[in-house]
Protein backbone atom coordinates (compact mmCIF):
# COMPACT_ATOMS: atom_id res chain seq x y z
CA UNK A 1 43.03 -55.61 31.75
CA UNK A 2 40.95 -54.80 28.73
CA UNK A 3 39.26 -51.15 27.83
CA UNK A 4 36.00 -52.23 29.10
CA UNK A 5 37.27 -54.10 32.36
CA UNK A 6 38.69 -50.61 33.01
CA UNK A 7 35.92 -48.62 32.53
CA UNK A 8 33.80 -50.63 34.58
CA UNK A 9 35.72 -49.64 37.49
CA UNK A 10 33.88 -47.18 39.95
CA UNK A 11 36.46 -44.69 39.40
CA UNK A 12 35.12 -44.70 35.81
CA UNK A 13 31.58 -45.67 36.32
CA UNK A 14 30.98 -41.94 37.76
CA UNK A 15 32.33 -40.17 34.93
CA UNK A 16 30.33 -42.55 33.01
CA UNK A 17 27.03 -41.94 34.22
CA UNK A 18 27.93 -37.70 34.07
CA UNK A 19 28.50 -37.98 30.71
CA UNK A 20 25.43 -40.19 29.71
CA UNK A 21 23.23 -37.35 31.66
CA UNK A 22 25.08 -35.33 29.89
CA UNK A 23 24.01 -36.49 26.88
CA UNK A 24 19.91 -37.27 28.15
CA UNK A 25 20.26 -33.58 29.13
CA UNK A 26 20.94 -32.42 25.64
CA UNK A 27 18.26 -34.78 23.89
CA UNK A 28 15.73 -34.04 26.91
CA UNK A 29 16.12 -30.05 26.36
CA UNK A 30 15.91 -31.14 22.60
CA UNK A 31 12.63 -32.34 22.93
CA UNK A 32 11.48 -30.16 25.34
CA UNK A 33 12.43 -27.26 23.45
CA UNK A 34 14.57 -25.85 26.17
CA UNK A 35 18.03 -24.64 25.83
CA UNK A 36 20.26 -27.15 28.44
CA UNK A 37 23.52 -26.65 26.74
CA UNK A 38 25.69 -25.44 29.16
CA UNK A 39 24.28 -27.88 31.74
CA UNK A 40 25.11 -30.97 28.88
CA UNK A 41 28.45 -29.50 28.22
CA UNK A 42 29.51 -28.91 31.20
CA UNK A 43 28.69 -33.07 32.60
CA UNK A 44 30.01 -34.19 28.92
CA UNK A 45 33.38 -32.25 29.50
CA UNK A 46 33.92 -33.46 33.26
CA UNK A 47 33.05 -36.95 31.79
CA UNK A 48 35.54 -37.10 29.28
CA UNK A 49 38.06 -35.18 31.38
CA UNK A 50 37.71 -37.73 34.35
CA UNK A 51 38.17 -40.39 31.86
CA UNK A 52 41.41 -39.08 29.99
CA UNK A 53 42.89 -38.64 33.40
CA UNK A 54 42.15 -41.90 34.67
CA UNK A 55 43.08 -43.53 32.08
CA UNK A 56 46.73 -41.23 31.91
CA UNK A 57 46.94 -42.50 35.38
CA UNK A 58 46.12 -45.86 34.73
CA UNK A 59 48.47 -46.08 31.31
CA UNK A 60 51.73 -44.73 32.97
CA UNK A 61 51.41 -46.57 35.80
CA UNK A 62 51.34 -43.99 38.14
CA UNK A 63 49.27 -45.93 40.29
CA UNK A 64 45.55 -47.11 41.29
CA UNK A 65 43.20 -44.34 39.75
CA UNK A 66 40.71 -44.70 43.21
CA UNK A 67 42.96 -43.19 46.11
CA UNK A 68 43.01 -39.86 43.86
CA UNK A 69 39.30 -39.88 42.22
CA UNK A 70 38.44 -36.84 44.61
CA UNK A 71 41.52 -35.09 42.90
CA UNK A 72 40.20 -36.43 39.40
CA UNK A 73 36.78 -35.27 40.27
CA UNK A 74 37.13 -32.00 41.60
CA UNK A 75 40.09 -31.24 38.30
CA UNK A 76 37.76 -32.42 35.99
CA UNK A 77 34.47 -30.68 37.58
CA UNK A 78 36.36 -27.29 37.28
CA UNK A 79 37.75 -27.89 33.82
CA UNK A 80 33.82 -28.97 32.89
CA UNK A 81 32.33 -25.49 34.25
CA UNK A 82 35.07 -23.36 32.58
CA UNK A 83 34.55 -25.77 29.36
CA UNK A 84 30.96 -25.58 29.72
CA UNK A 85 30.98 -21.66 30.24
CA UNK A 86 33.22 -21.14 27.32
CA UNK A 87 31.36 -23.58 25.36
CA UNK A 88 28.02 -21.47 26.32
CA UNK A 89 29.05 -18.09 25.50
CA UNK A 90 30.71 -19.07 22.29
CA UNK A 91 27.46 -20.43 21.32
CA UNK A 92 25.59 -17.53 22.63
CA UNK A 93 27.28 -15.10 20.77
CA UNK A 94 27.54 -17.19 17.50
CA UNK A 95 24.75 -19.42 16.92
CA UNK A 96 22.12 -17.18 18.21
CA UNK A 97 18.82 -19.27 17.71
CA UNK A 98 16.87 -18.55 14.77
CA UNK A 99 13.19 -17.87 15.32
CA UNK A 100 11.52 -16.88 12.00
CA UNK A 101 13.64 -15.97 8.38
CA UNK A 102 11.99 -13.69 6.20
CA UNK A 103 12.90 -13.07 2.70
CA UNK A 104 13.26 -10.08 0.38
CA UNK A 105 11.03 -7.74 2.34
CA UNK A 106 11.45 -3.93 2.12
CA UNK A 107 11.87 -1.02 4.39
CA UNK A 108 14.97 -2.04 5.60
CA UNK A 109 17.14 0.85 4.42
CA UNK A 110 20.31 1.55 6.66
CA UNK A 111 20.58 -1.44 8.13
CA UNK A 112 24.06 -3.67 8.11
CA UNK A 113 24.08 -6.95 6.39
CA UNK A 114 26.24 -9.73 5.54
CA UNK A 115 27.28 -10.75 1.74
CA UNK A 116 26.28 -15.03 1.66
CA UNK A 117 27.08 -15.41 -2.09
CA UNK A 118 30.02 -15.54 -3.56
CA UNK A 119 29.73 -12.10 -5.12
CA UNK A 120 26.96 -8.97 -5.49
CA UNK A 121 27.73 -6.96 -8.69
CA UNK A 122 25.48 -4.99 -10.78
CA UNK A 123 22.79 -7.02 -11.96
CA UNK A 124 19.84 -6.55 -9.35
CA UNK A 125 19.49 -9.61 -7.46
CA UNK A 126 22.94 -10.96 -8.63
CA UNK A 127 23.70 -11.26 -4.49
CA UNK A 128 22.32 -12.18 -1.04
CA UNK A 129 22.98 -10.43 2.29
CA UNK A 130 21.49 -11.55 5.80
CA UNK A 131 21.44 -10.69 9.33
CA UNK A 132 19.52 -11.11 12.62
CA UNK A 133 17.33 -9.10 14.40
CA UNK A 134 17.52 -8.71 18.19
CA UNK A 135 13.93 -10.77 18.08
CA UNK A 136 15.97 -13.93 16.20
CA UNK A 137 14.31 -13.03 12.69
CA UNK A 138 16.96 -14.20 10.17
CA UNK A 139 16.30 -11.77 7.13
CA UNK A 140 17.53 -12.69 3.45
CA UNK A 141 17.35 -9.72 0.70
CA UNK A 142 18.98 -10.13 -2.46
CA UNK A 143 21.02 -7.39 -2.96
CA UNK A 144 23.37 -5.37 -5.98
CA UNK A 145 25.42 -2.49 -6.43
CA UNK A 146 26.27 0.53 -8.40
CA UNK A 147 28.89 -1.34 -10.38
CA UNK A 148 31.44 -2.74 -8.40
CA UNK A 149 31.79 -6.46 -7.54
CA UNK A 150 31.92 -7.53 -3.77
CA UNK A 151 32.90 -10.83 -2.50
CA UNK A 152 31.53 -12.93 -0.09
CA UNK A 153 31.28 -11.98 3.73
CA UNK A 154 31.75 -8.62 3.41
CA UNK A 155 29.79 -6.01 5.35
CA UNK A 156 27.52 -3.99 3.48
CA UNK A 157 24.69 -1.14 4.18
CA UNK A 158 21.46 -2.10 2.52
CA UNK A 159 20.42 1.87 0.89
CA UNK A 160 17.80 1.52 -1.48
CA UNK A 161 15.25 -1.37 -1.89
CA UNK A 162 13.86 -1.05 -6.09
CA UNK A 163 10.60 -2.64 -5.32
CA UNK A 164 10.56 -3.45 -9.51
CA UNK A 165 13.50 -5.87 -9.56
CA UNK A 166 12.64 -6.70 -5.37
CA UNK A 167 16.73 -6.31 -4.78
CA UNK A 168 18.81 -3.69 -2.97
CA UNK A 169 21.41 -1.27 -3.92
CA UNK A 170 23.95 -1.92 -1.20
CA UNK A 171 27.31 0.03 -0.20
CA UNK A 172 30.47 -2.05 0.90
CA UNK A 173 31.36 -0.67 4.73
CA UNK A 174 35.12 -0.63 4.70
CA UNK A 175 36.91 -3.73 5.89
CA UNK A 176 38.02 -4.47 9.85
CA UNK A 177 41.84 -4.36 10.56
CA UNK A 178 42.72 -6.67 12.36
CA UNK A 179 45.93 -4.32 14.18
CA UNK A 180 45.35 -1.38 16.13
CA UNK A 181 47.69 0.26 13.49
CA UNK A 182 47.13 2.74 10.61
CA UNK A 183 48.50 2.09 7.38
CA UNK A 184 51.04 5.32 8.03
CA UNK A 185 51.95 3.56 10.31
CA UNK A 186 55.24 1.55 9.30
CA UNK A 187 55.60 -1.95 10.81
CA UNK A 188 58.91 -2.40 12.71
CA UNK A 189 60.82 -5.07 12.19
């Protein structure tokens, strides 16, 4: 039996179609403008789950893949919500959508930014820093400091905006540990 042969069984021809609505979901909210990710993630993951296990099935020879498509289904419509979900709130908290970017205005003093060159030294300007509003403004300032260098990605607090070179004097917030210990603290071994 060839690849196609197989997937033109009706065992496959479900998880098929999910995953091509899947997919006119994600165009559709595209075009639209509407945000239909988790409902295209979730029917492209219980596509290609449904497949892969059908396919296991069918490749070991464990059988006919139809007597257990309602076990494939209902596996791979579970592991497509949780997929889906996870998917969703990854994006969510990641890839928040954008909805205007601004550049190098002022009044911004105190707020925390992100370094997006590769360094910010003393030169005004000789940096960029970024972040997002809660409305989905992206804002880019360029940015220096007081003399020391500070690499990319690094937090900084954006203190004084020098309307004459349009650039900020920023402050480098201290860097997250990742362990819950102190450096007192001596790692046991």
């Amino acid at each position: 039996m060839t690849y196609f042969e197989f997937l033109a069984r009706w065992y496959n021809l479900v998880f098929l179609a999910l995953g091509a609505a899947g997919l006119i979901c994600a165009a559709w909210g595209r075009v639209r403008g509407r945000d239909l990710f988790r409902l295209a993630a979730t029917l492209v993951v219980i596509a290609v789950t449904g497949l892969t296990w059908n396919g296991t099935i069918h490749d070991l020879r464990l059988g006919d893949p139809g007597p257990r498509f309602p076990y494939v289904f209902v596996g791979s419509v579970a592991a497509g919500w949780l997929a889906g979900r996870w998917l969703w709130r990854i994006r969510a908290r990641h890839f928040r959508p954008i909805s205007a970017v601004r550049f190098n205005r002022e009044g911004h003093e105190g707020v925390e930014a992100r370094l997006v060159t590769r360094s910010a030294g003393a030169v005004p300007g000789s940096g960029r820093a970024q972040w997002q509003d809660a409305e989905g403004t992206l804002h880019v300032v360029h940015v220096h400091t007081s003399g020391e260098e500070i690499g990319f990605g690094r937090r900084v607090i954006l203190d004084h905006f020098d309307a004459s070179v349009e650039s900020y004097l920023v402050t480098a917030l201290p860097r997250r540990r990742k362990s819950g210990r102190s450096r007192d603290e001596g790692s046991v071994v």
